[in-house]
Protein backbone atom coordinates (compact mmCIF):
# COMPACT_ATOMS: atom_id res chain seq x y z
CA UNK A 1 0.00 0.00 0.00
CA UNK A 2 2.56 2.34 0.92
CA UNK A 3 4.63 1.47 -2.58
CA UNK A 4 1.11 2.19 -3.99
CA UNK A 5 0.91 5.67 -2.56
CA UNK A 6 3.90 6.50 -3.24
CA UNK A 7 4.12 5.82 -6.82
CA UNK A 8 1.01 7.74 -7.25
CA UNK A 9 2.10 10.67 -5.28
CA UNK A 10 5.19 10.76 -7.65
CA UNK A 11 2.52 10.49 -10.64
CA UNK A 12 0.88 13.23 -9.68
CA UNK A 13 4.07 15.42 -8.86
CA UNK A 14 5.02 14.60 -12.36
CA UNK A 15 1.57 15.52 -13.66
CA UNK A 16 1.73 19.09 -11.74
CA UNK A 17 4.93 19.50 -13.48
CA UNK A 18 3.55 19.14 -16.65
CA UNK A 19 1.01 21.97 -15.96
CA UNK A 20 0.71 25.52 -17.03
CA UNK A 21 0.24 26.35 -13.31
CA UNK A 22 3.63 25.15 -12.34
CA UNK A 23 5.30 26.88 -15.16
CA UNK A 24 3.69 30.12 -15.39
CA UNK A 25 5.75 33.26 -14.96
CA UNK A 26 4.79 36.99 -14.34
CA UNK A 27 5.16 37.62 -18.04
CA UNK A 28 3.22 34.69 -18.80
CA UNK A 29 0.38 36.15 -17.20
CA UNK A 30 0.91 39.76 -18.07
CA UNK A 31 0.72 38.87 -21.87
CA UNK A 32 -2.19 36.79 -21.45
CA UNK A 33 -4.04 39.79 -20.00
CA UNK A 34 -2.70 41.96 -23.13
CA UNK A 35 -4.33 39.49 -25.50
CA UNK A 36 -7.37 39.99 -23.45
CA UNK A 37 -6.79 43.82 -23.96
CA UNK A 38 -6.99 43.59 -27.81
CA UNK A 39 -9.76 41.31 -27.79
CA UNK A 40 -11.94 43.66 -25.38
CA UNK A 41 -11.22 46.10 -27.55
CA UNK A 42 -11.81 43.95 -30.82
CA UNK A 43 -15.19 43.04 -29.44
CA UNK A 44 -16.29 46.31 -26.98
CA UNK A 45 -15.02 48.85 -29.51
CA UNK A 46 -14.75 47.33 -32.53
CA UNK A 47 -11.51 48.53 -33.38
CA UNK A 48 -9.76 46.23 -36.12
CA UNK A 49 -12.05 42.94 -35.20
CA UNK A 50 -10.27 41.07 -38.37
CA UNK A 51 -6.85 41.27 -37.07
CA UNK A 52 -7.08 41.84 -32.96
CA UNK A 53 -9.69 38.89 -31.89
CA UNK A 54 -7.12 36.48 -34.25
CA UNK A 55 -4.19 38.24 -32.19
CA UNK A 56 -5.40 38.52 -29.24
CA UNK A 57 -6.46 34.91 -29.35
CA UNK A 58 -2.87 34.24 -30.64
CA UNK A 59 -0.97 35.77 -27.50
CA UNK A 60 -3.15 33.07 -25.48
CA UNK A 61 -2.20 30.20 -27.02
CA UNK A 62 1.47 31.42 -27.57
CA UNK A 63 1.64 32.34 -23.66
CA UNK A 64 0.27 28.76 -22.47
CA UNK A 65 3.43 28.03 -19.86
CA UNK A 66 4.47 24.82 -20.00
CA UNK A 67 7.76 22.65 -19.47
CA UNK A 68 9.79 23.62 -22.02
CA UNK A 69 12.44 20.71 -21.08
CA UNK A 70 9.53 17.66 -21.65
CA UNK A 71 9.73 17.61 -25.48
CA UNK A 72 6.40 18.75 -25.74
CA UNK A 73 7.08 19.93 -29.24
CA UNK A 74 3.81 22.33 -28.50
CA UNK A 75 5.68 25.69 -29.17
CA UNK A 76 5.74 28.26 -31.63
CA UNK A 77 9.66 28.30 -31.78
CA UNK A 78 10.22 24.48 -31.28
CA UNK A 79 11.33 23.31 -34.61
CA UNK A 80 8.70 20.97 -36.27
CA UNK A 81 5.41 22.22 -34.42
CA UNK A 82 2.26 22.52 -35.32
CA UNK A 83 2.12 26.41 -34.63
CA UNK A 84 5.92 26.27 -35.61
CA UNK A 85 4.72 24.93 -39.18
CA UNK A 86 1.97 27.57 -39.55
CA UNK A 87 4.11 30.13 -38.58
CA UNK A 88 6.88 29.84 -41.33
CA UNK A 89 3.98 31.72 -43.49
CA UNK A 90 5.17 34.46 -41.74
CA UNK A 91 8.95 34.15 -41.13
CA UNK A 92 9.05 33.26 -44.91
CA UNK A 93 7.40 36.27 -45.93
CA UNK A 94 4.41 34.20 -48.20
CA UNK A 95 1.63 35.27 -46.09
CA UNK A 96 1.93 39.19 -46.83
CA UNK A 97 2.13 38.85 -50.43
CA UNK A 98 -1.10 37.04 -50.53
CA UNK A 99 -2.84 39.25 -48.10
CA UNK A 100 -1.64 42.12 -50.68
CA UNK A 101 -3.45 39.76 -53.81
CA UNK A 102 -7.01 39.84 -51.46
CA UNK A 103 -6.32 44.11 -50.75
CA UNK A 104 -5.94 44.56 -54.36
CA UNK A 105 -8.91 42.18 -55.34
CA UNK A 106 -11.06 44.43 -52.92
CA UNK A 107 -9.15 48.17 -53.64
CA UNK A 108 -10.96 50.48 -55.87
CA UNK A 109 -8.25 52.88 -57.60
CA UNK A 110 -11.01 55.43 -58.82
CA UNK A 111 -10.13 58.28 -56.83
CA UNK A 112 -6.47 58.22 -57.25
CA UNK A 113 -6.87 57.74 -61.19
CA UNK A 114 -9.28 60.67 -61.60
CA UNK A 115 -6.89 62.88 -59.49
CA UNK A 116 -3.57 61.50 -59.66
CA UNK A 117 -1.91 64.28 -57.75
CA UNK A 118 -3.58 62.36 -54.52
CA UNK A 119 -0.55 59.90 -54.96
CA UNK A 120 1.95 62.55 -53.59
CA UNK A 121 -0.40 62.68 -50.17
CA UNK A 122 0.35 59.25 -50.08
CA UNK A 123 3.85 59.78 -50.76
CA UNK A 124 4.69 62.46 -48.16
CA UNK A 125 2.62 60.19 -45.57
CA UNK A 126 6.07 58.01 -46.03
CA UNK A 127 8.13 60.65 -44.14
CA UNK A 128 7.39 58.62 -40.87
CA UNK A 129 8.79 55.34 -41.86
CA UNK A 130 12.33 56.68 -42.77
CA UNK A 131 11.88 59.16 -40.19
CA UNK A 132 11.65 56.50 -37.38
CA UNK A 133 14.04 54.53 -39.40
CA UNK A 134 16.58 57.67 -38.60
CA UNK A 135 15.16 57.94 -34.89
CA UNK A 136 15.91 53.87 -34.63
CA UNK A 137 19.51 54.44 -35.99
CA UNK A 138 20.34 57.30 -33.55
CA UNK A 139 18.89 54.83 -30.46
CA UNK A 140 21.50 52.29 -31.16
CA UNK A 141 19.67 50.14 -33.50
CA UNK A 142 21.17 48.21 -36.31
CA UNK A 143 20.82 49.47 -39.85
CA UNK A 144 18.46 46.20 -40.83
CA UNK A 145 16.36 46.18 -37.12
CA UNK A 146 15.87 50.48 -37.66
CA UNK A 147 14.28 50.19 -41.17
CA UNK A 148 12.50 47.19 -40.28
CA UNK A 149 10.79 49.31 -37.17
CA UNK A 150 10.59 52.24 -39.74
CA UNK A 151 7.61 50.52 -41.75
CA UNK A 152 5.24 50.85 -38.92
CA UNK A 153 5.25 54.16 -39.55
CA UNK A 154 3.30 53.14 -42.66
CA UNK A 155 -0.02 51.37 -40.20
CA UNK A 156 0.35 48.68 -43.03
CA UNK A 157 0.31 45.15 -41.37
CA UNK A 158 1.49 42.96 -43.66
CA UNK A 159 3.99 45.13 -44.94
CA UNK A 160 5.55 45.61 -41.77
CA UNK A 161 5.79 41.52 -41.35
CA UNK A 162 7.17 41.39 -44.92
CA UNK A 163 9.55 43.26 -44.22
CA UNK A 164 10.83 42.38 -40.60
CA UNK A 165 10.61 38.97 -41.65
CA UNK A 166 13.98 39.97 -43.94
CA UNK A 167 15.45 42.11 -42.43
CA UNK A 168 15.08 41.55 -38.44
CA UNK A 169 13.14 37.90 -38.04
CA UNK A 170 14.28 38.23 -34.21
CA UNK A 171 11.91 41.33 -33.69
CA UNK A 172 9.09 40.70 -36.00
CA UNK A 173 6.67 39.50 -33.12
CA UNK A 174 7.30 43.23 -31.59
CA UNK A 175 7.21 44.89 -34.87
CA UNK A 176 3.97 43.17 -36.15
CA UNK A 177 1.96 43.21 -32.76
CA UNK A 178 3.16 47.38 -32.69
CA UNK A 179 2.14 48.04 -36.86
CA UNK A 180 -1.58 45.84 -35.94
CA UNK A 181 -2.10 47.76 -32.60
CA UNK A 182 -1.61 51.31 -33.90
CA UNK A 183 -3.83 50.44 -37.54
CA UNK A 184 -6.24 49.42 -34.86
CA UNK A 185 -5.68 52.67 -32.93
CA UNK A 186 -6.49 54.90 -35.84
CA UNK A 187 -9.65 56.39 -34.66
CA UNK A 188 -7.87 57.16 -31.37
CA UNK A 189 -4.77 58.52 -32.51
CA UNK A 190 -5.52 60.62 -35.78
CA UNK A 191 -7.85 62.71 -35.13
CA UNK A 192 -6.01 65.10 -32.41
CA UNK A 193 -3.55 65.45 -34.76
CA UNK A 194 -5.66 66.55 -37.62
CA UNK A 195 -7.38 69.00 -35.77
CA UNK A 196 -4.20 70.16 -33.96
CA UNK A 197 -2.71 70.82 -37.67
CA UNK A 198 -5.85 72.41 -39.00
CA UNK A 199 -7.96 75.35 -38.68
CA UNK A 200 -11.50 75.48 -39.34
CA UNK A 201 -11.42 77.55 -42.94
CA UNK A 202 -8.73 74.70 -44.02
CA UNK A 203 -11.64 72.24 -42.31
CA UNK A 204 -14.39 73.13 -44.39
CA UNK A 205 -12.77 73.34 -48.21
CA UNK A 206 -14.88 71.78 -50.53
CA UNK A 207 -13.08 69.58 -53.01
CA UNK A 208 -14.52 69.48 -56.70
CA UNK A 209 -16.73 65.99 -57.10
CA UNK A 210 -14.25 63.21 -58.51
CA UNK A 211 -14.45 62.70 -62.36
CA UNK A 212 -15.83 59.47 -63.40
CA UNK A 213 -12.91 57.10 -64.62
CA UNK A 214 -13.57 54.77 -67.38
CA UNK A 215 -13.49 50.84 -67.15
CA UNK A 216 -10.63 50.98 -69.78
CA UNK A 217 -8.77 53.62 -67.19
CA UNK A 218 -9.05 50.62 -64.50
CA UNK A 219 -7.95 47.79 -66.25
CA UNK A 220 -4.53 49.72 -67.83
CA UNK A 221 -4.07 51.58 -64.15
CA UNK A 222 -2.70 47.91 -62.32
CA UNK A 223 -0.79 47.42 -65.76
CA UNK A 224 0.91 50.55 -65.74
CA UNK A 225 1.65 50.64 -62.15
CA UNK A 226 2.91 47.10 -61.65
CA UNK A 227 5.81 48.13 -64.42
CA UNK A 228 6.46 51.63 -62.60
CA UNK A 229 6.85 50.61 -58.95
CA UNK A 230 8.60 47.34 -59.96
CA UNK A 231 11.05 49.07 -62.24
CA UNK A 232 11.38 51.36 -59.41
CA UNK A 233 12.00 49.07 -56.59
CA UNK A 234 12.47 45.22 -58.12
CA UNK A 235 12.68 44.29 -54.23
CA UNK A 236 8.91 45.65 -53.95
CA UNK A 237 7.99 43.23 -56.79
CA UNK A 238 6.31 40.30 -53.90
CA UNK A 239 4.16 42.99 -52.51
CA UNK A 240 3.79 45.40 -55.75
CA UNK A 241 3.05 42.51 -58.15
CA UNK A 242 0.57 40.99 -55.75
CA UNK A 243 -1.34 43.87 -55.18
CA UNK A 244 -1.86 44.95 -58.88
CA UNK A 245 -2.49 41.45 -60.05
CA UNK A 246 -5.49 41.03 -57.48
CA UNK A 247 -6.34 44.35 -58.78
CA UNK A 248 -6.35 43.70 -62.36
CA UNK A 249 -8.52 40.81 -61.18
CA UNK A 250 -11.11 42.72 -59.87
CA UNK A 251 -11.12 45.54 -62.97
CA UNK A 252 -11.03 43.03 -65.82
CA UNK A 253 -14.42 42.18 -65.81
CA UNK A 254 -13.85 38.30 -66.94
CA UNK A 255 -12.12 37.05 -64.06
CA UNK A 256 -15.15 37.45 -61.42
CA UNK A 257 -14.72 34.60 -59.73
CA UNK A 258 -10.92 34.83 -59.22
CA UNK A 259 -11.32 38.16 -57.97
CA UNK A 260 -14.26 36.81 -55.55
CA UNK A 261 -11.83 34.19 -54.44
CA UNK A 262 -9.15 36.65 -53.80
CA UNK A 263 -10.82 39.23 -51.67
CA UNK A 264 -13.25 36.68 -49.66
CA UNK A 265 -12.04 33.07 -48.95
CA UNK A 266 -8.47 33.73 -49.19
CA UNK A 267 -7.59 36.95 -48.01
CA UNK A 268 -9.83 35.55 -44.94
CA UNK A 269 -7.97 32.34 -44.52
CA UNK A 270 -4.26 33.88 -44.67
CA UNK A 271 -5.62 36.58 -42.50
CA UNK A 272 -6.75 34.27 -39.80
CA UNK A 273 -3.19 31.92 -39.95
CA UNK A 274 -1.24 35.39 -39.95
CA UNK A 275 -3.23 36.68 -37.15
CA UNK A 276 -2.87 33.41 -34.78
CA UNK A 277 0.66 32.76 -35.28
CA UNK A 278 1.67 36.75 -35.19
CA UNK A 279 -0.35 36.38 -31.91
CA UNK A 280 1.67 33.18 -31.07
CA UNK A 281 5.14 34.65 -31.38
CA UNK A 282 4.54 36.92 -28.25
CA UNK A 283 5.97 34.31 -26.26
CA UNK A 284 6.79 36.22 -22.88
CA UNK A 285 10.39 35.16 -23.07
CA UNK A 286 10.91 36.23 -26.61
CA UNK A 287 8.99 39.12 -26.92
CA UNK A 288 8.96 41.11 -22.91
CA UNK A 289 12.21 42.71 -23.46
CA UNK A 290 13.32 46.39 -23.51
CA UNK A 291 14.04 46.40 -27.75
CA UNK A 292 9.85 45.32 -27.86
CA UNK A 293 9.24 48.67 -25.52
CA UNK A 294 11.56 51.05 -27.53
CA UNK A 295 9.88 49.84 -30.95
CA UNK A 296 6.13 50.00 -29.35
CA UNK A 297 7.39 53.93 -28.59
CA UNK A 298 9.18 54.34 -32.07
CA UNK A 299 6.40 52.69 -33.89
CA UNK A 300 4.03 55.10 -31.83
CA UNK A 301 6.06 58.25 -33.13
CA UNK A 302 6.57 56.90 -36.60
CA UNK A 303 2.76 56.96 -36.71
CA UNK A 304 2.51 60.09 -35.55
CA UNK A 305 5.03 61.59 -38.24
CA UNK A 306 3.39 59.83 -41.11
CA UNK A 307 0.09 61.74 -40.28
CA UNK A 308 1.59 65.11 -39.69
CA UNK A 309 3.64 64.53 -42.93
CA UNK A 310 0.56 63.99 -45.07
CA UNK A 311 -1.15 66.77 -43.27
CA UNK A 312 0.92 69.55 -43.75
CA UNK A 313 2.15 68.52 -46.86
CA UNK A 314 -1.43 69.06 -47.88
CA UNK A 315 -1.09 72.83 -46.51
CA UNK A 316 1.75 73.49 -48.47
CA UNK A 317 0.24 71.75 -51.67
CA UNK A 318 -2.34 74.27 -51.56
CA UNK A 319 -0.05 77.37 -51.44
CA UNK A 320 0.29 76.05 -54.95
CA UNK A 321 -2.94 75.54 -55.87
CA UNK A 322 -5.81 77.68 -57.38
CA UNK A 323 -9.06 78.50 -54.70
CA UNK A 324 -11.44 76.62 -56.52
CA UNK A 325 -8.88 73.61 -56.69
CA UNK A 326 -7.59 73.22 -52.97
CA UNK A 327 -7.15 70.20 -51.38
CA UNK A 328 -8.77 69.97 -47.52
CA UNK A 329 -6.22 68.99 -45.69
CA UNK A 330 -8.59 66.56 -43.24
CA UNK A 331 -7.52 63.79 -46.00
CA UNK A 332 -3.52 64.33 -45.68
CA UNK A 333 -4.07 61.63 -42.69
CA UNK A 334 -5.37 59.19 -45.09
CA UNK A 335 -1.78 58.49 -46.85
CA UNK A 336 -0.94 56.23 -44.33
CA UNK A 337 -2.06 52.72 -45.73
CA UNK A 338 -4.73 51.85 -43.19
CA UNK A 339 -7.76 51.40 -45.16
CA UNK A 340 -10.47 52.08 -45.30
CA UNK A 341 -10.28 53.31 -41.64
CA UNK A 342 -7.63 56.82 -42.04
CA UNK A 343 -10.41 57.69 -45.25
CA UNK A 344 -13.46 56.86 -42.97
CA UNK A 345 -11.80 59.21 -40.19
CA UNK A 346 -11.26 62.26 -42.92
CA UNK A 347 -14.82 61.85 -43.21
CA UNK A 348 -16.05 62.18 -39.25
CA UNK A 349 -13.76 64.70 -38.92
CA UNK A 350 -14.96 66.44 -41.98
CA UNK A 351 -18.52 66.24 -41.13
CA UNK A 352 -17.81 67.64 -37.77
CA UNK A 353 -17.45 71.07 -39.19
CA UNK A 354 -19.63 70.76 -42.24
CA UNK A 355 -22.40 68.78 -42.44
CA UNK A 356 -22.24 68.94 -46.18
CA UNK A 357 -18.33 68.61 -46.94
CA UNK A 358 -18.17 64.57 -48.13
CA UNK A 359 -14.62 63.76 -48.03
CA UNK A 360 -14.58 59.84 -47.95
CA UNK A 361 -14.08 59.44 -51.79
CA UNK A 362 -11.11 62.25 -51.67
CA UNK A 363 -9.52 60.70 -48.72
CA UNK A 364 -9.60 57.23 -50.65
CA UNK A 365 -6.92 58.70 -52.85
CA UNK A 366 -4.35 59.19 -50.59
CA UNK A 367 -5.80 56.61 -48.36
CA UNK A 368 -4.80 53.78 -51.83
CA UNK A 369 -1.71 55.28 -52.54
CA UNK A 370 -0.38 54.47 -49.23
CA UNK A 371 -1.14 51.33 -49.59
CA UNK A 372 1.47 51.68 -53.05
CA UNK A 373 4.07 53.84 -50.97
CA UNK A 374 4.47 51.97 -48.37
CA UNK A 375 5.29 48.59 -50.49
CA UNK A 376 7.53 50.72 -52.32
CA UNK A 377 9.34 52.52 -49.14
CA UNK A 378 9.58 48.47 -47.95
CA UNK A 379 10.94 48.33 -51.23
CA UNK A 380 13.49 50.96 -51.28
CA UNK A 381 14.69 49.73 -47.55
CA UNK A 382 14.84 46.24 -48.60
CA UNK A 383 17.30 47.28 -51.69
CA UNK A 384 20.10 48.96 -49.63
CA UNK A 385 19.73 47.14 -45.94
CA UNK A 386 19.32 42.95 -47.66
């Protein structure tokens, strides 16, 4: 009897062992309550649901304690994994490209066609990724880990993975968690700025109704800017080539169902296996150090600059521009590539201070050409850091 007991005493010490209870940390815990964060907010406030319930849900099952010396082979980082498997979507970069093939199945280019000088909102919107690429450099950062922070600037998700997956794989849970957290942040964080920047005549310009482009217009626009930006930046060509293709898709007319396929069952399947494992690699020992804090602030700033770029580069645009033909400067926040979300805040803002002033089909402009410039700034940062 005593053999007995004692045998199953030592069963059940081995069992405890074995349980998340006996190897949970302070960091296990603390992340598990941050994926509760971003799915309270995913669900309560509705910012981002797409991307923050599948993180959120992600940091749970990455934060799961458990005894990393019992060949569990349970782990996002142990080699051979289930999550481990799913996960080298992202570390090998083939998750972003197709996300891109879904945006540009589902991305309307109207606006930007019928007034083309929208593309240089989009542009200036840029400044904050090489801006916090500069910031990064001065910190301490390596030249491949500071442009790979740099792209949050750009609130473009997949990008951002893209990118860190080449250029700094060790920090892409950080960087991707920061570039989902502040597109998800949008409503929260733009509009201060925009109003800080603005004054209420500049608030309440009227932009001339967008011309109507033709179908022939949309079919040669993906064409045309597939060979520019790729010429451009070759390194872009994953991103670029993905994006336009989806597009041309969509603007075809004969390839309906491929276009349907794009923009519905796959861009929702990659986005839920992206989500989950991004969500995953928040592993409290790999990701709660003080590099993740530094790039949560730089990616915060790099947002920052990448509104107040597109902004006030809208105020000086107009110092150019004839009265009847001024641009309202509510839409310079919609470079950055978070859409629809920056366009649909140019238009709350907007109607704030005039009731009649529509601005959502301006701000989609600038608000699609971000979407462009940032794949092409990933580009250009790709070309001189690989």
């Amino acid at each position: 009897m005593g053999d007995f007991l004692s045998f199953l005493g030592s069963n059940l010490a081995d069992f405890w062992n074995y349980t998340g209870f006996a190897n949970a940390t302070g960091g296990h815990i603390f992340m598990i309550l941050i994926g509760m964060v971003f799915i309270y907010l995913a669900v309560a406030k509705e910012f981002e649901p797409m991307l923050l319930i599948p993180i959120g849900f992600g940091m749970l099952i990455g934060n799961i304690p458990f005894n990393m010396e019992a060949g569990l082979n349970v782990g996002i980082y142990e080699e051979g994994s289930v999550l481990n498997i799913l996960y080298q979507g992202v570390t090998s970069g083939w998750y972003p490209p197709l996300i891109f093939l879904g945006i540009g199945a589902m991305t309307d280019f109207s606006a930007l066609i019928s007034n083309p000088k929208l593309m240089l909102i989009g542009a200036a919107a840029q400044f904050g990724i090489f801006g916090a690429y500069m910031i990064a450099l001065a910190m301490g950062f390596e030249p491949n880990q500071a442009g790979a922070i740099g792209i949050i600037g750009g609130a473009d998700g997949p990008t951002a993975i893209f990118l860190s997956s080449k250029l700094a794989p060790n920090l892409m849970g950080a960087i991707a968690v920061s570039a989902y957290s502040y597109m998800a942040l949008v409503p929260v964080i733009q509009p201060p700025i925009m109003r800080l920047l603005t004054n209420k005549k500049e608030r309440t310009i009227h932009m001339k109704p967008p011309r109507v482009v033709s179908h022939t217009e949309k079919v040669i626009f993906p064409i045309v800017g597939m060979l520019l930006t790729t010429f451009l930046v070759p390194s872009g060509l994953p991103l670029l080539g993905m994006l336009f293709f989806g597009n041309l898709l969509k603007e075809s007319g004969v390839t309906r169902r491929l276009a349907e396929t794009a923009r519905g069952p796959l861009i929702d399947t990659i986005t839920i296996l992206l989500g989950v494992t991004v969500g995953a690699s928040t592993q409290a020992s790999e990701f709660l150090t003080w590099s993740s804090i530094l790039i949560f602030l730089l990616g915060a700033f790099s947002f920052v600059i990448a509104t107040a770029s597109g902004v006030l580069f809208v105020k000086f645009f107009n110092l150019f521009l004839k009265k009847d033909n001024k641009i309202n400067p509510l839409i310079g926040n919609a470079g950055v590539s978070a859409v629809p979300d920056s366009a649909r805040i140019s238009q709350v803002i907007g109607l704030e201070y005039d009731p009649t002033n529509y601005l959502l089909m301006h701000a989609m402009g600038p608000n699609v050409a971000g979407v462009i410039g940032s794949a092409v700034a990933a580009g250009i940062l790709l070309g001189f850091l690989i």
